[in-house]
C-alpha atoms as a PDB file:
ATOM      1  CA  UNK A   1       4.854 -17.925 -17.162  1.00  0.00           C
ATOM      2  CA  UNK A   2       7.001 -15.147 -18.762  1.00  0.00           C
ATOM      3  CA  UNK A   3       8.648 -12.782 -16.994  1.00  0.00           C
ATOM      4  CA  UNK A   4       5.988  -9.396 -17.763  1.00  0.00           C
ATOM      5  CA  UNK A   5       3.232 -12.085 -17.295  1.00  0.00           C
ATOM      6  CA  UNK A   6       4.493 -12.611 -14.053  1.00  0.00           C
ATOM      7  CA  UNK A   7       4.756  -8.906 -13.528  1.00  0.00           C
ATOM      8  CA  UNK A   8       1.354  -7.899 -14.894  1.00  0.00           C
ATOM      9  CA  UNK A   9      -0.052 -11.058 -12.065  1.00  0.00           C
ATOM     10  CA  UNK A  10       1.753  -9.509  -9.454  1.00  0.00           C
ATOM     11  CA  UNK A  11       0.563  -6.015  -9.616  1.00  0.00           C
ATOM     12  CA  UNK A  12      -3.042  -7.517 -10.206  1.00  0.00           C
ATOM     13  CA  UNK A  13      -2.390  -9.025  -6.773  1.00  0.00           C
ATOM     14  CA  UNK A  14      -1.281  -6.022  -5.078  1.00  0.00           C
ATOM     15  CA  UNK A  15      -3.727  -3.941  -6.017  1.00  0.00           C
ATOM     16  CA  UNK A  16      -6.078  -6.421  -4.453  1.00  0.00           C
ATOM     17  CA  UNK A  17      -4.255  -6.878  -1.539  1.00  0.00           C
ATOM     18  CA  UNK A  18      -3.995  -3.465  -1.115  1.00  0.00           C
ATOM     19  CA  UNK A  19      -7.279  -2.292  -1.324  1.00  0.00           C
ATOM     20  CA  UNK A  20      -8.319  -4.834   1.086  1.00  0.00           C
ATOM     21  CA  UNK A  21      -6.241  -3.072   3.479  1.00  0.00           C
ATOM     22  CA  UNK A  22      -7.994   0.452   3.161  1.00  0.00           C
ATOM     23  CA  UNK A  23      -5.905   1.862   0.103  1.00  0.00           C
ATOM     24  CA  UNK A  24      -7.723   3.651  -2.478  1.00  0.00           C
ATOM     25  CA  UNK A  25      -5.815   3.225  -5.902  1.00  0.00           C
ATOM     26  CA  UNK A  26      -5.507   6.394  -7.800  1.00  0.00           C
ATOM     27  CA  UNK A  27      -3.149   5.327 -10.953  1.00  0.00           C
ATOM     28  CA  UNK A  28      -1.440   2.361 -11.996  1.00  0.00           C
ATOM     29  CA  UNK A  29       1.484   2.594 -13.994  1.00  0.00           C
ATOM     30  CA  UNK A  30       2.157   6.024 -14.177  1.00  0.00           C
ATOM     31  CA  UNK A  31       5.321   6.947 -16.569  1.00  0.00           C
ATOM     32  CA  UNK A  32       7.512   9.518 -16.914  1.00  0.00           C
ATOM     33  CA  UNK A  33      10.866  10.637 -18.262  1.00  0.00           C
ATOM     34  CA  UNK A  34      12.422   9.435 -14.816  1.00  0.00           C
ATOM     35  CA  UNK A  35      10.876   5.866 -14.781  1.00  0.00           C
ATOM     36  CA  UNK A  36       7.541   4.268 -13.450  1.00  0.00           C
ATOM     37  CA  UNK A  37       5.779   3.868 -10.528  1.00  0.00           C
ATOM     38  CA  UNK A  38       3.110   0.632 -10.249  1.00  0.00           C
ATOM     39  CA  UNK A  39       0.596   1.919  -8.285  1.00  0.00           C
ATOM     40  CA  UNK A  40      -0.494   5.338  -6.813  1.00  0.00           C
ATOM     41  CA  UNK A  41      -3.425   4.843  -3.981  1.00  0.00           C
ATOM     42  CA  UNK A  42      -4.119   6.975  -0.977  1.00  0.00           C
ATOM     43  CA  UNK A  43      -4.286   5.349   2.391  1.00  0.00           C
ATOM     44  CA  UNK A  44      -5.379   8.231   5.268  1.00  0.00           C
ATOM     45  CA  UNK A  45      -3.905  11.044   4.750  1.00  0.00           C
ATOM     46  CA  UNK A  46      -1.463   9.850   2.705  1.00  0.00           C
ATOM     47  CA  UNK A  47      -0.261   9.989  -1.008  1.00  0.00           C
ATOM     48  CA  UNK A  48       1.602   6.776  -1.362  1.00  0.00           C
ATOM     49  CA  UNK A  49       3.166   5.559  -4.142  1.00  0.00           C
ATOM     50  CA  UNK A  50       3.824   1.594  -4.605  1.00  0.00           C
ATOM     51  CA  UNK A  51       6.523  -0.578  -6.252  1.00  0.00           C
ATOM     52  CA  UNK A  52       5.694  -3.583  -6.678  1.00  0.00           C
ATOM     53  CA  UNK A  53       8.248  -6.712  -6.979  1.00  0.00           C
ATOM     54  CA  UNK A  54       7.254 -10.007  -7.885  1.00  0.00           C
ATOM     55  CA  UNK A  55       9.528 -13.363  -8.136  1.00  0.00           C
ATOM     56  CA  UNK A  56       9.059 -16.905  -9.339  1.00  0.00           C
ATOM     57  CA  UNK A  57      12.060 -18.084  -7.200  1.00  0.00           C
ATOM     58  CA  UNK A  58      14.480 -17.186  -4.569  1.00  0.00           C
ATOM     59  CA  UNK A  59      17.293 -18.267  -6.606  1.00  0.00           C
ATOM     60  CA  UNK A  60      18.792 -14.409  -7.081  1.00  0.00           C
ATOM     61  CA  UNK A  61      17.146 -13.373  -3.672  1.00  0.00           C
ATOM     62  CA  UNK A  62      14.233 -12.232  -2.538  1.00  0.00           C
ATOM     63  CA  UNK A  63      11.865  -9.849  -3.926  1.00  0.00           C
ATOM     64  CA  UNK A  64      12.684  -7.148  -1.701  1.00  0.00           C
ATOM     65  CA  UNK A  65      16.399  -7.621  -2.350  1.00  0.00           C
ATOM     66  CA  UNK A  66      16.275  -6.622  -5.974  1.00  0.00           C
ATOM     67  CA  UNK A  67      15.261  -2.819  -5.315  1.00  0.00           C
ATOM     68  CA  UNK A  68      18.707  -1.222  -5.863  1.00  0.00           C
ATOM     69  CA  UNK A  69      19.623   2.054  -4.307  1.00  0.00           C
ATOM     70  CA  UNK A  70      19.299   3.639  -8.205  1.00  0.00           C
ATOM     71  CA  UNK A  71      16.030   2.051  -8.509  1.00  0.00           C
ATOM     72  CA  UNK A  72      14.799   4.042  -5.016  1.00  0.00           C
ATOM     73  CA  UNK A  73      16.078   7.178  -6.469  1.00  0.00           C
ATOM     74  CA  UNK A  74      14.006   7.045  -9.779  1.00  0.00           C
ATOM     75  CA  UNK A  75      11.111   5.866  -7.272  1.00  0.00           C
ATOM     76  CA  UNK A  76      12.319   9.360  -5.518  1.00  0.00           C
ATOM     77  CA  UNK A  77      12.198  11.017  -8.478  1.00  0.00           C
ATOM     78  CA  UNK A  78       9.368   9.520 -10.271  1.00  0.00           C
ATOM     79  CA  UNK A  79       7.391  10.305  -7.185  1.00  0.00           C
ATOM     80  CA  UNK A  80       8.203  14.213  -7.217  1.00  0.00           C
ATOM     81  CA  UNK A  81       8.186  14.380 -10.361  1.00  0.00           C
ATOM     82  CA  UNK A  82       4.184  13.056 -10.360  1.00  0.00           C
ATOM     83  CA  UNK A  83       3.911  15.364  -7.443  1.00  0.00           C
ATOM     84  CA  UNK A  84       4.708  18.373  -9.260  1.00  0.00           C
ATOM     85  CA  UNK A  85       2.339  17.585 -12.169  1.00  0.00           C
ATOM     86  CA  UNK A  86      -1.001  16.900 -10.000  1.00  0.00           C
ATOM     87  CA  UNK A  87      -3.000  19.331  -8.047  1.00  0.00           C
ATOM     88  CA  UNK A  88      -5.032  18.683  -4.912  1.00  0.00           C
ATOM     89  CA  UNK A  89      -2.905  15.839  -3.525  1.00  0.00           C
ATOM     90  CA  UNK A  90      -2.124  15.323   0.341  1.00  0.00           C
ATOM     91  CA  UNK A  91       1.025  16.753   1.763  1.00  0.00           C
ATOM     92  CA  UNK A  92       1.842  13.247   3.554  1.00  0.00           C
ATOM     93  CA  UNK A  93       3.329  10.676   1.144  1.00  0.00           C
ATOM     94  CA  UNK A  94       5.711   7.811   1.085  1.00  0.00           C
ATOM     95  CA  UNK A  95       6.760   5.310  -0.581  1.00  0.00           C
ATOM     96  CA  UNK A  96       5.863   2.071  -0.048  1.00  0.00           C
ATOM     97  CA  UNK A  97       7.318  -1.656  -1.658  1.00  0.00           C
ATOM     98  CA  UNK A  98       4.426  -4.945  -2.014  1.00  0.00           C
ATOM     99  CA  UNK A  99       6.266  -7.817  -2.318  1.00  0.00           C
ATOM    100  CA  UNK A 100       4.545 -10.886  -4.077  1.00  0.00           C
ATOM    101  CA  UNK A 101       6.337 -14.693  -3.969  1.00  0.00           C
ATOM    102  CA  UNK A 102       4.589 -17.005  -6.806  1.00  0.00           C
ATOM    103  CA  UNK A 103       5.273 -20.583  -6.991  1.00  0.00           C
ATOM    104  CA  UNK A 104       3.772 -22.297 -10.390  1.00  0.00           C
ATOM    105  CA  UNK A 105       1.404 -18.811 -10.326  1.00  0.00           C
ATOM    106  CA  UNK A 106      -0.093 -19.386  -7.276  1.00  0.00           C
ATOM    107  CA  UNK A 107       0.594 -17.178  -3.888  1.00  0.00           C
ATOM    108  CA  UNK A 108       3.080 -18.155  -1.758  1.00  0.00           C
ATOM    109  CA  UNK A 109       3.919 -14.783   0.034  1.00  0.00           C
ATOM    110  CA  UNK A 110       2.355 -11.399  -0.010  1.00  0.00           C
ATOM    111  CA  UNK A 111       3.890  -8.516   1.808  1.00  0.00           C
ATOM    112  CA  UNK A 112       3.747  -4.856   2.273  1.00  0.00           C
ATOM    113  CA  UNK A 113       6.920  -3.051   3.545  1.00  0.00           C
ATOM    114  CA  UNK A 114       5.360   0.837   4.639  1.00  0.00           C
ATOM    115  CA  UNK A 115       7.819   3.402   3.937  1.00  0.00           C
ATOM    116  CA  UNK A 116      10.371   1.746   2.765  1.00  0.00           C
ATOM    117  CA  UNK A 117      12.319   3.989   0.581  1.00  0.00           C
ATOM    118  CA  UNK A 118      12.927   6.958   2.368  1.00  0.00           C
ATOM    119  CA  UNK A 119      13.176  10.484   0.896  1.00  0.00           C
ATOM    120  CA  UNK A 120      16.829  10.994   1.526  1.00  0.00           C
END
């Protein structure tokens, strides 16, 4: 499995996972000048806005471990930046991270990680 292929299976499994628990996707790869953001869903009465990271191996760490502090601030970014350009949205939003763990493209881990880039 290539590496977007893995990528493309991930977010498929996200989104699932994710709706399962309540979420109600809005967008899915949403791009703009400052980068992307996977998913855009509400959940309550919150915007939240979704990266999603998905591995074949722990051999360079884990999923979570590969979101740099200059990939949170173009999530930061991205996510104002979307903000400013839609109407109607809630007030609330964060940012949250879905991790997914494939071994030979089955599920071995799925995870969600609420709020976990901040809005410094």
């Amino acid at each position: 499995m290539k590496r977007r292929e893995t990528g493309i299976l991930g977010e498929k499994l996200a989104a699932e996972f994710l709706q399962g628990r309540g979420y109600r996707i809005v967008e899915t790869n949403y791009r703009c000048p400052e980068g992307e953001i996977d998913i855009i869903a509400r959940h309550g009465d919150f915007l939240v806005f979704v990266e999603v990271r998905t591995k074949r191996s722990k051999q360079f760490g884990s999923p979570e471990e590969s979101i740099t502090s200059v990939k949170q601030e173009r999530l930061r970014l991205t996510a104002a930046r979307y903000r400013d350009e839609h109407d109607s949205l809630p007030e609330q939003w964060r940012i949250d991270v879905v991790v997914v763990e494939l071994n030979r493209g089955q599920t071995t881990r799925i995870e969600l990680i609420e709020n976990a880039v901040g809005e410094e």
